[in-house]
N, C-alpha and C. Protein backbone atom coordinates (compact mmCIF):
# COMPACT_ATOMS: atom_id res chain seq x y z
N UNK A 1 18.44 -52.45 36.37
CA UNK A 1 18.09 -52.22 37.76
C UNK A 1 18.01 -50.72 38.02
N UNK A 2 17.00 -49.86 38.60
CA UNK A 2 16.61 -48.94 38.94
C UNK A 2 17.43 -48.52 40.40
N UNK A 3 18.20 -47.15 39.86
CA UNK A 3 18.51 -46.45 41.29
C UNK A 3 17.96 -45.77 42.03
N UNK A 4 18.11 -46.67 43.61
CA UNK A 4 17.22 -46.12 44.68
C UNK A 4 17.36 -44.51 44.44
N UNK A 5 16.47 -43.70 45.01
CA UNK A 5 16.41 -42.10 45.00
C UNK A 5 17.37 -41.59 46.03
N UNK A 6 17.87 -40.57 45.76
CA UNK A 6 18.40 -40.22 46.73
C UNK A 6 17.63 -39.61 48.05
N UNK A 7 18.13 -39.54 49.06
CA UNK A 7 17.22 -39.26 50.45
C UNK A 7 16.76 -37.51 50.36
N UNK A 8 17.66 -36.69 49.75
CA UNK A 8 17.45 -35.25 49.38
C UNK A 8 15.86 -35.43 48.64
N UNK A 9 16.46 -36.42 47.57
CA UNK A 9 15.10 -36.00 46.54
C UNK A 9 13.75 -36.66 47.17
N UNK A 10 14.03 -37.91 47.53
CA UNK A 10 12.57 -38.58 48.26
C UNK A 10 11.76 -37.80 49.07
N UNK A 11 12.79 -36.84 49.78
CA UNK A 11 12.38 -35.81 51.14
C UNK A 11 10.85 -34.99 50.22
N UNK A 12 12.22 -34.69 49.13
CA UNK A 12 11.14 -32.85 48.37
C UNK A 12 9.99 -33.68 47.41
N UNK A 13 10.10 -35.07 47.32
CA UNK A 13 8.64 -35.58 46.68
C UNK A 13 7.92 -36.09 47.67
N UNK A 14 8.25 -36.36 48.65
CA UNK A 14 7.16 -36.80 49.67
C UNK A 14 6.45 -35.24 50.11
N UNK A 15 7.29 -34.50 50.33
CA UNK A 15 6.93 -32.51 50.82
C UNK A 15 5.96 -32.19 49.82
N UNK A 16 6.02 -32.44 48.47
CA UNK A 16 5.68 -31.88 47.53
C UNK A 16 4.03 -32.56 47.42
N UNK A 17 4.10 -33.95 47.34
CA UNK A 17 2.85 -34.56 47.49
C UNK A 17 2.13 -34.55 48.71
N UNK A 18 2.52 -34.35 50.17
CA UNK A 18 1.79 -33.98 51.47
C UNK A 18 1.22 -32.63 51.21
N UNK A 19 2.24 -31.36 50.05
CA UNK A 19 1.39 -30.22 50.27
C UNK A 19 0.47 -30.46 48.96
N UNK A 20 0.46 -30.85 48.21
CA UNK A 20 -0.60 -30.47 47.01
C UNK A 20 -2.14 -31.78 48.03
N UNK A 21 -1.99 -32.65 48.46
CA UNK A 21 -2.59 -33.21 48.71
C UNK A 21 -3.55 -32.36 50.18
N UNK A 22 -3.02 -32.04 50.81
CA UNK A 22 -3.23 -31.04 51.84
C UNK A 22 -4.21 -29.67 51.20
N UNK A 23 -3.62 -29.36 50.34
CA UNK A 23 -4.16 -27.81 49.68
C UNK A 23 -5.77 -28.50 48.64
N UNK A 24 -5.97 -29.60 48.23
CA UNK A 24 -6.77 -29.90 47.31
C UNK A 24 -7.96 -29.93 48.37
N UNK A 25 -7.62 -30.73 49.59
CA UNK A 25 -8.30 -31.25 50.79
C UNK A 25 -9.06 -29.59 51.51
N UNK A 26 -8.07 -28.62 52.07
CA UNK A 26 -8.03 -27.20 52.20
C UNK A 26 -9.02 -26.40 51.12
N UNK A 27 -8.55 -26.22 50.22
CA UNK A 27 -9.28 -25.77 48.79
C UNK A 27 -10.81 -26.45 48.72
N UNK A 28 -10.81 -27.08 48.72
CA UNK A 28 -12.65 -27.65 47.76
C UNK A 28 -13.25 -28.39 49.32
N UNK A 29 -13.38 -28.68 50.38
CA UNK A 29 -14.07 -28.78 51.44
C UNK A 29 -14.47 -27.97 52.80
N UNK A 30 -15.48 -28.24 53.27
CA UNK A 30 -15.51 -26.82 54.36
C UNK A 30 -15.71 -28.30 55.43
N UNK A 31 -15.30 -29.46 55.67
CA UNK A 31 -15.84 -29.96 56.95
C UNK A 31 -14.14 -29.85 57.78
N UNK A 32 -14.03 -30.07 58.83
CA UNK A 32 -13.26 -30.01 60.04
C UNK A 32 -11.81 -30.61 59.35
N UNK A 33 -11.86 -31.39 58.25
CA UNK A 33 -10.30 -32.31 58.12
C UNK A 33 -9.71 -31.06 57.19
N UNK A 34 -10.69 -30.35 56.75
CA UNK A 34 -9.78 -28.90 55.54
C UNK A 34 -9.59 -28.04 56.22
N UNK A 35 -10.18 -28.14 57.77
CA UNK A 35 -9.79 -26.77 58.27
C UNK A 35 -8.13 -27.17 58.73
N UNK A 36 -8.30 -28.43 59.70
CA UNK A 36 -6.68 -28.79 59.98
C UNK A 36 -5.92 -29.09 58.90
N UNK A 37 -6.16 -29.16 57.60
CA UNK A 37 -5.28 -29.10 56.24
C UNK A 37 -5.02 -27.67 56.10
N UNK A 38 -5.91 -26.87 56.09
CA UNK A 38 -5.51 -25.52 55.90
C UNK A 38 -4.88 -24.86 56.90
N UNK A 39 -4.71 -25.27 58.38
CA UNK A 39 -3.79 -25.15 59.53
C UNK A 39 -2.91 -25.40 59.13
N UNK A 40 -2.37 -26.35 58.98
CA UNK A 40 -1.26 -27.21 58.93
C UNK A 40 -0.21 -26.46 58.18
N UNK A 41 -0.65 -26.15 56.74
CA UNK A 41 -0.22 -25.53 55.39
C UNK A 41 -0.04 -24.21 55.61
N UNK A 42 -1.00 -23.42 56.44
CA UNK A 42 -0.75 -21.52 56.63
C UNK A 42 0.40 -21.74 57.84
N UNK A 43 0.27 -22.37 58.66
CA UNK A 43 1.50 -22.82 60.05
C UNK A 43 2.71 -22.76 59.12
N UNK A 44 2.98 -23.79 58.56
CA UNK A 44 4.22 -24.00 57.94
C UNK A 44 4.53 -23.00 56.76
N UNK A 45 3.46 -22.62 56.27
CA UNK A 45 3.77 -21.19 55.23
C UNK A 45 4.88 -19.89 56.05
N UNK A 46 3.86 -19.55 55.94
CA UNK A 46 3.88 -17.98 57.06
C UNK A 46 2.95 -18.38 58.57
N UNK A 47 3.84 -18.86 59.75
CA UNK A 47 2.87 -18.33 60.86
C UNK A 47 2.09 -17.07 61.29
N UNK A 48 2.84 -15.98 60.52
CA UNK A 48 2.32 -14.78 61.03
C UNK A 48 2.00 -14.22 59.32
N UNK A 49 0.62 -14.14 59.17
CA UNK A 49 0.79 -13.69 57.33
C UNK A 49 0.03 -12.52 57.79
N UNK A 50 -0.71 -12.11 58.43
CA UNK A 50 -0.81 -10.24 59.22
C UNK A 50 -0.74 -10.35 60.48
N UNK A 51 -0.43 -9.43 60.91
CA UNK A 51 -0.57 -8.88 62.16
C UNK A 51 -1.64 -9.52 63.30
N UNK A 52 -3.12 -9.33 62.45
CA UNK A 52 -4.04 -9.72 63.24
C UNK A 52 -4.36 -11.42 63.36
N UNK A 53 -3.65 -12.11 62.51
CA UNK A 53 -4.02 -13.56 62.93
C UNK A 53 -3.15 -14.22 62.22
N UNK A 54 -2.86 -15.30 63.40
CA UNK A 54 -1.99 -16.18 63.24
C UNK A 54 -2.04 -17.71 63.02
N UNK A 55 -1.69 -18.27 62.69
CA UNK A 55 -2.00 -19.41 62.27
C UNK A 55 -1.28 -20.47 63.47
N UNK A 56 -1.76 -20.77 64.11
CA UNK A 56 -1.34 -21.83 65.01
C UNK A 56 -1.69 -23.61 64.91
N UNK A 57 -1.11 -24.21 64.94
CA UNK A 57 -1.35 -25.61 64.59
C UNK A 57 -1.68 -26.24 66.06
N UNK A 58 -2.22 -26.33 66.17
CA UNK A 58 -2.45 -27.49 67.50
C UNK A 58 -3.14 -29.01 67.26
N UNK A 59 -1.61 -29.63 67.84
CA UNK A 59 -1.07 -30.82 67.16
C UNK A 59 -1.99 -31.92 67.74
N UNK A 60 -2.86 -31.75 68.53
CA UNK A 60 -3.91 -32.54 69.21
C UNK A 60 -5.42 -32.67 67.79
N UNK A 61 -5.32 -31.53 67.16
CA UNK A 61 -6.10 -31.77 65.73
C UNK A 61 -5.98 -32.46 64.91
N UNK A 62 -4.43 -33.24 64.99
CA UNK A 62 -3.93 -34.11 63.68
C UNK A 62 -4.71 -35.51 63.93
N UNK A 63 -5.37 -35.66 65.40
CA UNK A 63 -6.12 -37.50 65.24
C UNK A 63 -7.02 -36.96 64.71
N UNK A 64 -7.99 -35.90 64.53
CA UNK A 64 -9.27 -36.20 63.24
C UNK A 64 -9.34 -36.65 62.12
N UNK A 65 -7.28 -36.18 61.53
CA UNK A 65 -7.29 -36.32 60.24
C UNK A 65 -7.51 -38.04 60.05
N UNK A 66 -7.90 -38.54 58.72
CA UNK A 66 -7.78 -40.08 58.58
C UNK A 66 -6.45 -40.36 58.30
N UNK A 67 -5.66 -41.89 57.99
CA UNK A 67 -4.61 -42.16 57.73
C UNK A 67 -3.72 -40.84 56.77
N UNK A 68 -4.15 -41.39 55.91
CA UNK A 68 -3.28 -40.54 54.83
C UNK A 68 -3.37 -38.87 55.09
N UNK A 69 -4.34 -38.36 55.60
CA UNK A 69 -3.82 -36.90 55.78
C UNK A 69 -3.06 -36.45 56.68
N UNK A 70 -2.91 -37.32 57.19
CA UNK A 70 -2.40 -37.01 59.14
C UNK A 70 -0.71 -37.71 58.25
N UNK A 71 -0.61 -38.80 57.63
CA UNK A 71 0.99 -38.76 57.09
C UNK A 71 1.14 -37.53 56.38
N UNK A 72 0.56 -36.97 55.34
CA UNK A 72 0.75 -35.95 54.51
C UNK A 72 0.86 -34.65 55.78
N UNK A 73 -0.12 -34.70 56.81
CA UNK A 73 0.21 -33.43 57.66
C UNK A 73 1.39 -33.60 58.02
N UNK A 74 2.13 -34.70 58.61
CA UNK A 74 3.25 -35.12 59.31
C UNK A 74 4.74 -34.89 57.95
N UNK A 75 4.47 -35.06 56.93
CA UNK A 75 5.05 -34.91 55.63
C UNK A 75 5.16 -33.04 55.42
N UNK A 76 4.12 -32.40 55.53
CA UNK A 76 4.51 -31.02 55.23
C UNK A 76 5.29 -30.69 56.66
N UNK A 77 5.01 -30.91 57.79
CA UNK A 77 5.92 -30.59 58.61
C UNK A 77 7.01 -30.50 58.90
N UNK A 78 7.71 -31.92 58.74
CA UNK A 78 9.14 -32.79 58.63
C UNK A 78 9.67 -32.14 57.08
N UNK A 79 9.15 -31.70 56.05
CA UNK A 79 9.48 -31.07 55.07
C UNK A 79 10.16 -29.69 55.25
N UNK A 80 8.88 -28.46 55.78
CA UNK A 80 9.53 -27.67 56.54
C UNK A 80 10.40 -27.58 57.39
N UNK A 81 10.46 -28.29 58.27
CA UNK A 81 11.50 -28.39 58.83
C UNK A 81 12.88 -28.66 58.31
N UNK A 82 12.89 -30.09 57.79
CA UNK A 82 14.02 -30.33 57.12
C UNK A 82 14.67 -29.20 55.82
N UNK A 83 13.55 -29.66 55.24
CA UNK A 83 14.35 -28.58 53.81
C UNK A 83 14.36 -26.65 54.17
N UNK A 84 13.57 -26.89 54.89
CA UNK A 84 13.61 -25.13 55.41
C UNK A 84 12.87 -24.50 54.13
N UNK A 85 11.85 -24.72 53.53
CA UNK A 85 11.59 -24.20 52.47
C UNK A 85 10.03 -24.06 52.47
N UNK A 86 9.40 -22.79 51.91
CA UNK A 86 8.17 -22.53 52.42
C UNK A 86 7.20 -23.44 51.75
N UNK A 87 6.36 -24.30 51.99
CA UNK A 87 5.05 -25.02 50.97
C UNK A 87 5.17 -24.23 49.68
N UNK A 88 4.32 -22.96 49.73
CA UNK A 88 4.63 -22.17 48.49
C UNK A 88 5.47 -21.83 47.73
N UNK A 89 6.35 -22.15 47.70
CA UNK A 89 7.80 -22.45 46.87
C UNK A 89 7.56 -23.80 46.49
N UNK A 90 7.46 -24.91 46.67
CA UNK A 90 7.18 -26.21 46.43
C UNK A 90 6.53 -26.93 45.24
N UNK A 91 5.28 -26.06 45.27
CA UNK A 91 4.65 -26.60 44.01
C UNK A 91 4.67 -25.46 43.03
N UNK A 92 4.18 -25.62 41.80
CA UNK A 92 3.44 -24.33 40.48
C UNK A 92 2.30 -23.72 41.02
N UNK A 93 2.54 -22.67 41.04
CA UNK A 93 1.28 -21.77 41.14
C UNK A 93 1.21 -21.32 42.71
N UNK A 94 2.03 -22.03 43.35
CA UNK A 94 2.09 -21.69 44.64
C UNK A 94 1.37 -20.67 45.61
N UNK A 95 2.24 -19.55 45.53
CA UNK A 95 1.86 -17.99 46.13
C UNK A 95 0.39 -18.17 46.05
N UNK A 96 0.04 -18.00 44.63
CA UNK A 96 -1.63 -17.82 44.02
C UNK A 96 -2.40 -19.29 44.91
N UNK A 97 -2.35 -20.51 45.23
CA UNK A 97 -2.78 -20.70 45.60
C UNK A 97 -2.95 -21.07 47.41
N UNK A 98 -1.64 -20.21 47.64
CA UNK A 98 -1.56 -20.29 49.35
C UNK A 98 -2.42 -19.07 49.91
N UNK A 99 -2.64 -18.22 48.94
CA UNK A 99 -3.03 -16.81 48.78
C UNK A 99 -4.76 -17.06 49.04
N UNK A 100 -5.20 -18.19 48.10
CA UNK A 100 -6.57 -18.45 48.49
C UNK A 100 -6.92 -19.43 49.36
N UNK A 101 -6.15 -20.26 49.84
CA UNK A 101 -5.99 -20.91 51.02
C UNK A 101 -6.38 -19.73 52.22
N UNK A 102 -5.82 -18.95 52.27
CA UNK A 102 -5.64 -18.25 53.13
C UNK A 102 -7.56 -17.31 53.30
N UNK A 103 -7.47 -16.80 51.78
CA UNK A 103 -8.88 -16.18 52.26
C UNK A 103 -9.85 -16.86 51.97
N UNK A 104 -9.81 -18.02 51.75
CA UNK A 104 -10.71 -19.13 52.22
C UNK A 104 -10.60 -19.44 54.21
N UNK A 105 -10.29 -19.52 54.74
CA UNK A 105 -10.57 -20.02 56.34
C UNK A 105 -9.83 -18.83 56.96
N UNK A 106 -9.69 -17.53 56.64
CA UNK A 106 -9.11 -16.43 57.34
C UNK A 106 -10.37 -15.58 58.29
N UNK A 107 -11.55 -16.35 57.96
CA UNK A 107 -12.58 -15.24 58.87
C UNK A 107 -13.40 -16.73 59.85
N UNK A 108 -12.79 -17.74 59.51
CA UNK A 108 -12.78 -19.58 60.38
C UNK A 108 -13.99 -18.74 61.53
N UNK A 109 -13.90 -17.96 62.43
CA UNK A 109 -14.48 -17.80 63.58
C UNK A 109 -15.75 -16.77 63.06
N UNK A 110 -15.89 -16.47 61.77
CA UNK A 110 -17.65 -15.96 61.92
C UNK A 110 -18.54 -16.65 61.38
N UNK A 111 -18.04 -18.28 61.15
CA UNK A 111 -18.67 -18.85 60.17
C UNK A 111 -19.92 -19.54 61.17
């Protein structure tokens, strides 16, 4: 018989799979559900990653997402929160790829 997981660890694999799933979505699409994936993920990163722009989540964007991204958005959130720990710490390669997250949808308003 297999032991249930503990609630610590279930937390940081559900966190872990809302952000890689989030960042793949963010990363390789330009329609409206990667921009609120890539919200979601720079919010809970760093809200403030310069001076000049900030990453704000506005939580009225999460009904575009379909089922599963809108749990996975709801998953990196409740992650951050709970574990207190940045997305980019979370997975391999992290930094490097929150880094192009970032200058991927960082100029969002001249497109």
């Amino acid at each position: 018989m297999m032991k249930p997981l503990d609630q610590q660890i279930a937390l940081e694999i559900r966190y872990e799979r809302a952000i890689k799933l989030l960042l793949d979505l963010g990363l390789d699409h330009s329609c409206h559900h990667a921009k609120v994936a890539a919200d979601v993920l720079l919010s809970a990163n760093r809200a403030d990653i310069t001076p000049y722009r900030r990453w704000p989540l506005y939580i009225s964007d999460l009904r575009i997402l379909h089922e599963g991204e809108c749990n996975a958005a709801l998953g990196v959130i409740h992650g951050r929160v709970t574990l207190n720990c940045l997305p980019e710490m979370v997975i391999q390669g992290g930094p490097a790829l929150f880094h192009r997250l970032w200058h991927r949808w960082r100029n969002i308003e001249e497109w």
